[in-house]
N, C-alpha and C. Protein backbone atom coordinates (compact mmCIF):
# COMPACT_ATOMS: atom_id res chain seq x y z
N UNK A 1 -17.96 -6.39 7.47
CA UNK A 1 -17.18 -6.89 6.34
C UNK A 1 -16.62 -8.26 6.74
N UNK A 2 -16.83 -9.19 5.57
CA UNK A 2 -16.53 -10.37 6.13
C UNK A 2 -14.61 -10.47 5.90
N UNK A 3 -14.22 -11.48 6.71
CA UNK A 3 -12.73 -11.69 5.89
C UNK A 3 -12.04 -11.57 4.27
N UNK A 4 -13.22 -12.41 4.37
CA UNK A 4 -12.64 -12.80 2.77
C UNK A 4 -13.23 -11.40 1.86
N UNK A 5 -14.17 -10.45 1.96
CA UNK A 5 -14.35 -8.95 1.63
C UNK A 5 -13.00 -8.26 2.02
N UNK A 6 -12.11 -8.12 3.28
CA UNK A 6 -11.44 -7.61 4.11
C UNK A 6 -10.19 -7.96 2.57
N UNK A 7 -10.47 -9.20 2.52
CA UNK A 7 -8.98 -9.71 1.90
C UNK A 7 -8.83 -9.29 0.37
N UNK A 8 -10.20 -9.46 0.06
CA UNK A 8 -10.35 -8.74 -1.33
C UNK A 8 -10.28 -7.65 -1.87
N UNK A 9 -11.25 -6.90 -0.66
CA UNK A 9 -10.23 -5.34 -0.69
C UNK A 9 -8.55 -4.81 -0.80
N UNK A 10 -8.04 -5.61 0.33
CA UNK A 10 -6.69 -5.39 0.17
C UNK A 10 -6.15 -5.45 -1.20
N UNK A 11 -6.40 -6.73 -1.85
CA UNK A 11 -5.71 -7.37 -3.18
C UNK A 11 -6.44 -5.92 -4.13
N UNK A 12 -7.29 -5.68 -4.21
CA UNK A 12 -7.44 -4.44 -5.26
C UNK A 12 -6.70 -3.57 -4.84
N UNK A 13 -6.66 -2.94 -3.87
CA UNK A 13 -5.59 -1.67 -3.42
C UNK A 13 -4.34 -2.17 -3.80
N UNK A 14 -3.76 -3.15 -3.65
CA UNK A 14 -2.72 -3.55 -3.49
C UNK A 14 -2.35 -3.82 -5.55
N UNK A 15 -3.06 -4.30 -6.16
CA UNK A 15 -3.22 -4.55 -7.82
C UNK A 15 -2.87 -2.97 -8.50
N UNK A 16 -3.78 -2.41 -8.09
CA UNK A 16 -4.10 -0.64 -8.24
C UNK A 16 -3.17 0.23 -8.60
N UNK A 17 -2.01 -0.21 -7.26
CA UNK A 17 -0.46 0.63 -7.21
C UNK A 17 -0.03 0.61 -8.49
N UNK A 18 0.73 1.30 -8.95
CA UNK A 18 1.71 1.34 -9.81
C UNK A 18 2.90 0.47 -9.15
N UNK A 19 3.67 -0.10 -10.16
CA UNK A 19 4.83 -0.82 -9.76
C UNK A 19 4.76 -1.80 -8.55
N UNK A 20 3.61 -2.05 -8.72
CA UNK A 20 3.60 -3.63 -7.80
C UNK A 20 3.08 -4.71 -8.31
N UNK A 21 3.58 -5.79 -8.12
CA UNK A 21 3.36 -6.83 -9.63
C UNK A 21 1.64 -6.89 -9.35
N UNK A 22 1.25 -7.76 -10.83
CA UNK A 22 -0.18 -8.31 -10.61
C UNK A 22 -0.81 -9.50 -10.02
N UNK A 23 0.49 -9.73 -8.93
CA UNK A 23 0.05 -11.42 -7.93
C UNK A 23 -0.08 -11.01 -7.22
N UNK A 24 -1.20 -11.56 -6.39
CA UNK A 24 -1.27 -11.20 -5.26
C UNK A 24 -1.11 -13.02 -4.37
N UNK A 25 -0.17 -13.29 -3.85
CA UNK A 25 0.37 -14.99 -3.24
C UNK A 25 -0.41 -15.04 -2.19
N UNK A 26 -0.29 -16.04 -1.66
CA UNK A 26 -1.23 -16.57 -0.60
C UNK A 26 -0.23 -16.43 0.44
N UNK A 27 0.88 -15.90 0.62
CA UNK A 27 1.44 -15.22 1.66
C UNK A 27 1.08 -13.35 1.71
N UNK A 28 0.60 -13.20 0.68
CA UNK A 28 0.04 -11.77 1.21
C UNK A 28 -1.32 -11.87 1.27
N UNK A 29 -2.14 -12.74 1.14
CA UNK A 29 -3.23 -12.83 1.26
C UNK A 29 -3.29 -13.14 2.75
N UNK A 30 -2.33 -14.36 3.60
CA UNK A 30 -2.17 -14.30 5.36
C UNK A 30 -2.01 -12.99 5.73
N UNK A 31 -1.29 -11.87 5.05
CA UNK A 31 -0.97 -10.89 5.50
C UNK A 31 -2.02 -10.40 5.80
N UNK A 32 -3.10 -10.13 4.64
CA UNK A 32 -4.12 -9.23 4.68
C UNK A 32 -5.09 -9.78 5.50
N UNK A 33 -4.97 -11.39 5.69
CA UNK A 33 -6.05 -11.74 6.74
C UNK A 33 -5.53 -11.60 8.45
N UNK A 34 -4.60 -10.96 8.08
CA UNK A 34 -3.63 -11.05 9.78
C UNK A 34 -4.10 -9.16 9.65
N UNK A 35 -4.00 -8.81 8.93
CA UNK A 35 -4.75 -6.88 9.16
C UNK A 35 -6.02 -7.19 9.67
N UNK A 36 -6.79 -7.85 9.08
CA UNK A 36 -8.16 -8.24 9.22
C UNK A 36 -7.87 -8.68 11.00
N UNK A 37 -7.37 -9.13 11.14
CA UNK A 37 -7.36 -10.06 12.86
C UNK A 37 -7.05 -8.99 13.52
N UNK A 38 -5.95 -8.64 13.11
CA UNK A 38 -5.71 -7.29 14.43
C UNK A 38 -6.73 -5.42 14.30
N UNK A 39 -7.60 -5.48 13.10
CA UNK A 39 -8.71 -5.22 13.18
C UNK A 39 -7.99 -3.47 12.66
N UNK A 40 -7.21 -3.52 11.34
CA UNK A 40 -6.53 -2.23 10.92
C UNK A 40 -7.62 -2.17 9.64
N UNK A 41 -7.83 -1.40 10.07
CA UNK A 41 -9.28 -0.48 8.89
C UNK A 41 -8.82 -0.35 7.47
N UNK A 42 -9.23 -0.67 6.23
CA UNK A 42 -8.68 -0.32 5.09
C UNK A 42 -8.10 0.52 4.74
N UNK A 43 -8.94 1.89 4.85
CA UNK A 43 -8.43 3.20 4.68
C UNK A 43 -6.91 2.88 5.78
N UNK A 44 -6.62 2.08 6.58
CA UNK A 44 -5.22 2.84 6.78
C UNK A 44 -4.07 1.82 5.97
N UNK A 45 -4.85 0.59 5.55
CA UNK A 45 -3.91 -0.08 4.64
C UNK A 45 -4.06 0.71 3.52
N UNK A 46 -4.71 1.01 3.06
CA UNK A 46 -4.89 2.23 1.41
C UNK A 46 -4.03 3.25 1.91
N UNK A 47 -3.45 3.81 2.89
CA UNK A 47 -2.67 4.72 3.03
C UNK A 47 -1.87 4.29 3.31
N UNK A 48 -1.22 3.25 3.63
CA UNK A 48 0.43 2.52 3.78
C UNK A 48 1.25 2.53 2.18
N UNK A 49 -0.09 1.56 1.22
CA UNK A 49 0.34 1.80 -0.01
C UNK A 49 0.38 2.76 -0.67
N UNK A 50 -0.48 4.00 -0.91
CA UNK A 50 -0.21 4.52 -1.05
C UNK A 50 1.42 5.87 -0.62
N UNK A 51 1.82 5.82 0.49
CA UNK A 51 2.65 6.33 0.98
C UNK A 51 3.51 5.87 0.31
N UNK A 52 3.64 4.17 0.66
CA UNK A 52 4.96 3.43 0.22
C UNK A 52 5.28 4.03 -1.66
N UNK A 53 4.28 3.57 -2.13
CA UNK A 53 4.47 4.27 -3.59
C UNK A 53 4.85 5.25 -3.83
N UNK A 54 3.73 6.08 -3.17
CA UNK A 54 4.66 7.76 -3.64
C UNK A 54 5.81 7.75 -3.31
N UNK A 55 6.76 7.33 -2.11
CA UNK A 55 8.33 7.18 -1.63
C UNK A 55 8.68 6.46 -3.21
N UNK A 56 8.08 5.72 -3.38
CA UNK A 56 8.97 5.00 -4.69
C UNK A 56 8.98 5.32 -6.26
N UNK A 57 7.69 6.11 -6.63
CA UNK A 57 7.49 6.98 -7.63
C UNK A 57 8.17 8.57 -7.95
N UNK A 58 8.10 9.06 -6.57
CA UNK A 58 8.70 10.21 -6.63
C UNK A 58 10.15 10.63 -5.77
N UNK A 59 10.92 8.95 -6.22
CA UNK A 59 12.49 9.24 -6.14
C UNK A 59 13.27 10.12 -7.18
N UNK A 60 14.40 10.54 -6.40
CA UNK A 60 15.00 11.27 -7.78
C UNK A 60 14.89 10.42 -9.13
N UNK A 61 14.68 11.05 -10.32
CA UNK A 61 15.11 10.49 -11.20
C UNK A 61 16.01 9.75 -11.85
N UNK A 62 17.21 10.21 -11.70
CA UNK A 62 18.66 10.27 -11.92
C UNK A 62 19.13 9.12 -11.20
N UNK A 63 18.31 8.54 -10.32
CA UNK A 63 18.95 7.21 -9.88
C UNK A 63 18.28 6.07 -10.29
N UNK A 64 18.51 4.83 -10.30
CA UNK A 64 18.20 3.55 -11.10
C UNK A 64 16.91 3.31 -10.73
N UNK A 65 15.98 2.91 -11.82
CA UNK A 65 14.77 2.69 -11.32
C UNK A 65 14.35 1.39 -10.49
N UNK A 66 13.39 1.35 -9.25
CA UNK A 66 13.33 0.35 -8.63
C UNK A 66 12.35 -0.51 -9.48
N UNK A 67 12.79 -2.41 -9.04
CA UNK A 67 12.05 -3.65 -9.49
C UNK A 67 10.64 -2.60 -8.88
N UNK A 68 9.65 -3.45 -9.34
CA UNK A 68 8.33 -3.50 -9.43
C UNK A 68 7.85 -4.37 -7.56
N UNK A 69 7.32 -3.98 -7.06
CA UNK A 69 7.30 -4.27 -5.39
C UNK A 69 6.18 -5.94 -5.44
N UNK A 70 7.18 -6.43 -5.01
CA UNK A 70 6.92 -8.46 -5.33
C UNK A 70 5.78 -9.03 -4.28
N UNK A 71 5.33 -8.12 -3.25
CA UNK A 71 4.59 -8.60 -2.10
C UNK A 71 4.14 -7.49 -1.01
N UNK A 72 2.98 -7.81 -0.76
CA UNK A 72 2.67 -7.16 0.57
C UNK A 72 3.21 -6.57 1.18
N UNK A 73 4.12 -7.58 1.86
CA UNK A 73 4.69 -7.57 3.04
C UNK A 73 5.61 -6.14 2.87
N UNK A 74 5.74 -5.66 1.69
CA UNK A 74 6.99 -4.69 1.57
C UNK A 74 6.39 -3.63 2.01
N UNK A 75 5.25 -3.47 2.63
CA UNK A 75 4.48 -1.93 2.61
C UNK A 75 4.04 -2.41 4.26
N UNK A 76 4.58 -3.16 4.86
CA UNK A 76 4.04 -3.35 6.60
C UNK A 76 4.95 -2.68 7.31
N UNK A 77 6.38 -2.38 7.15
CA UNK A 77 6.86 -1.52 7.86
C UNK A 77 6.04 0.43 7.95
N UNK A 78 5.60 0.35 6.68
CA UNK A 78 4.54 1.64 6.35
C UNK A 78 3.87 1.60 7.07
N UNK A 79 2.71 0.42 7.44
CA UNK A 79 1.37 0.34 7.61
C UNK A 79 1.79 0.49 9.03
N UNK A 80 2.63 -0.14 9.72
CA UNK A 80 3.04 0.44 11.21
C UNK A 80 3.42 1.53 11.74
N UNK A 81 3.91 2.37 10.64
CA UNK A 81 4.53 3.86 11.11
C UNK A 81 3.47 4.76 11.12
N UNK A 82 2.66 4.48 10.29
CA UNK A 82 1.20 4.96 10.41
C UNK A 82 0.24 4.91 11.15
N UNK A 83 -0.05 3.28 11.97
CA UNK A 83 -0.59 3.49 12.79
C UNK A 83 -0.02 4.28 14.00
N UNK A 84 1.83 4.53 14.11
CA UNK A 84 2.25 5.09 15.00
C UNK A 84 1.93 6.76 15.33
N UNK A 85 1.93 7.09 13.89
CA UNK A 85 1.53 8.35 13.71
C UNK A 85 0.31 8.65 12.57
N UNK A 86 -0.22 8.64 12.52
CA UNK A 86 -1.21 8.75 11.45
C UNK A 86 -1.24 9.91 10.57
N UNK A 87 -1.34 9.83 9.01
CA UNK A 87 -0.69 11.04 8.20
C UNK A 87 -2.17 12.38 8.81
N UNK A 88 -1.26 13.14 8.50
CA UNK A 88 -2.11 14.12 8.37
C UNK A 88 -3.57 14.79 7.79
N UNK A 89 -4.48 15.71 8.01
CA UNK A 89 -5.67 15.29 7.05
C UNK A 89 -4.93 15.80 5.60
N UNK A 90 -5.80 15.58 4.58
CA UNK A 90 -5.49 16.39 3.42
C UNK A 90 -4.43 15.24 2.34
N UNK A 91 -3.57 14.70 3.09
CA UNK A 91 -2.14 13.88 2.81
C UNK A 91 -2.37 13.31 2.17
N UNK A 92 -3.62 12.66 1.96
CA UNK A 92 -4.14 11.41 0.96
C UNK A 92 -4.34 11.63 -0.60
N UNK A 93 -4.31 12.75 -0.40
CA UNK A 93 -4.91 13.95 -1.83
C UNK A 93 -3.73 13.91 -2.35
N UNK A 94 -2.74 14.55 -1.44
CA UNK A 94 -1.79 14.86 -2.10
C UNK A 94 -0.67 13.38 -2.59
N UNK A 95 -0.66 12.54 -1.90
CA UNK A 95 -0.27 11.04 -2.27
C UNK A 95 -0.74 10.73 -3.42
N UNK A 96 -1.84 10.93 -3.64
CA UNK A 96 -2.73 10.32 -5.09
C UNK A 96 -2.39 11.14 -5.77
N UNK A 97 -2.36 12.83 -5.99
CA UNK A 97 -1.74 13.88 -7.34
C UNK A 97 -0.46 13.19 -7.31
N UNK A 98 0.76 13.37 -6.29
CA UNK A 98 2.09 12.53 -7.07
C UNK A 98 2.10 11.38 -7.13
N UNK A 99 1.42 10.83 -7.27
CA UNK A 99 1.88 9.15 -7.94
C UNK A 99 0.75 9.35 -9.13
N UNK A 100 -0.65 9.90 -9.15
CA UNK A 100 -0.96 10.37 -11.07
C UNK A 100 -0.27 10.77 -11.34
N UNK A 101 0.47 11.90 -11.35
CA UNK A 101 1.70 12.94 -12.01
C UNK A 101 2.55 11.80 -13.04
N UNK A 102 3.09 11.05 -11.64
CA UNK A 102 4.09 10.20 -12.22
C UNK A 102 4.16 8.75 -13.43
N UNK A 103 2.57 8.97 -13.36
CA UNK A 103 2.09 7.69 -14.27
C UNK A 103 2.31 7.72 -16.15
């Protein structure tokens, strides 16, 4: 996969989410070419965002709804805890039923 495939991928995963705007800036585009450099596989950026979302879709209700997520960068503290621990099998399934649920 070339970079600029690497980078394009990201920006669809990243478009895809619910509640994350429809820009993708040329500071998350460094981002996604800096995943690309340190050589983090899609599937585990598709599971950062995804994680990060479901945390943000399936907050209580009853409390104020969050802005719409402005950049990348807001889902790299994710994408690191993940590579620290990597979710479980199965987890991905269940990430994707609650954030459809919530749509």
């Amino acid at each position: 996969m070339t970079p600029q495939d690497y980078i394009r991928a990201v920006r669809e995963i990243y478009i895809q989410m619910p509640n994350t705007s429809c820009r993708f800036s040329r500071s998350d585009r460094e981002l996604a070419q800096a995943f690309y450099l340190r050589g983090i596989p899609i599937h585990i950026v598709r599971s950062a965002l995804l994680l990060g979302t479901a945390r943000r879709v399936c907050r209580n209700p009853a409390t104020a709804p969050l802005p719409p997520v402005r950049s990348l960068h807001y889902f790299l503290p994710i994408l690191d805890e993940i590579l620290l621990q990597p979710l479980p099998n199965g987890h991905l399934q269940y990430l994707e039923s609650k954030i459809a649920s919530h749509r």
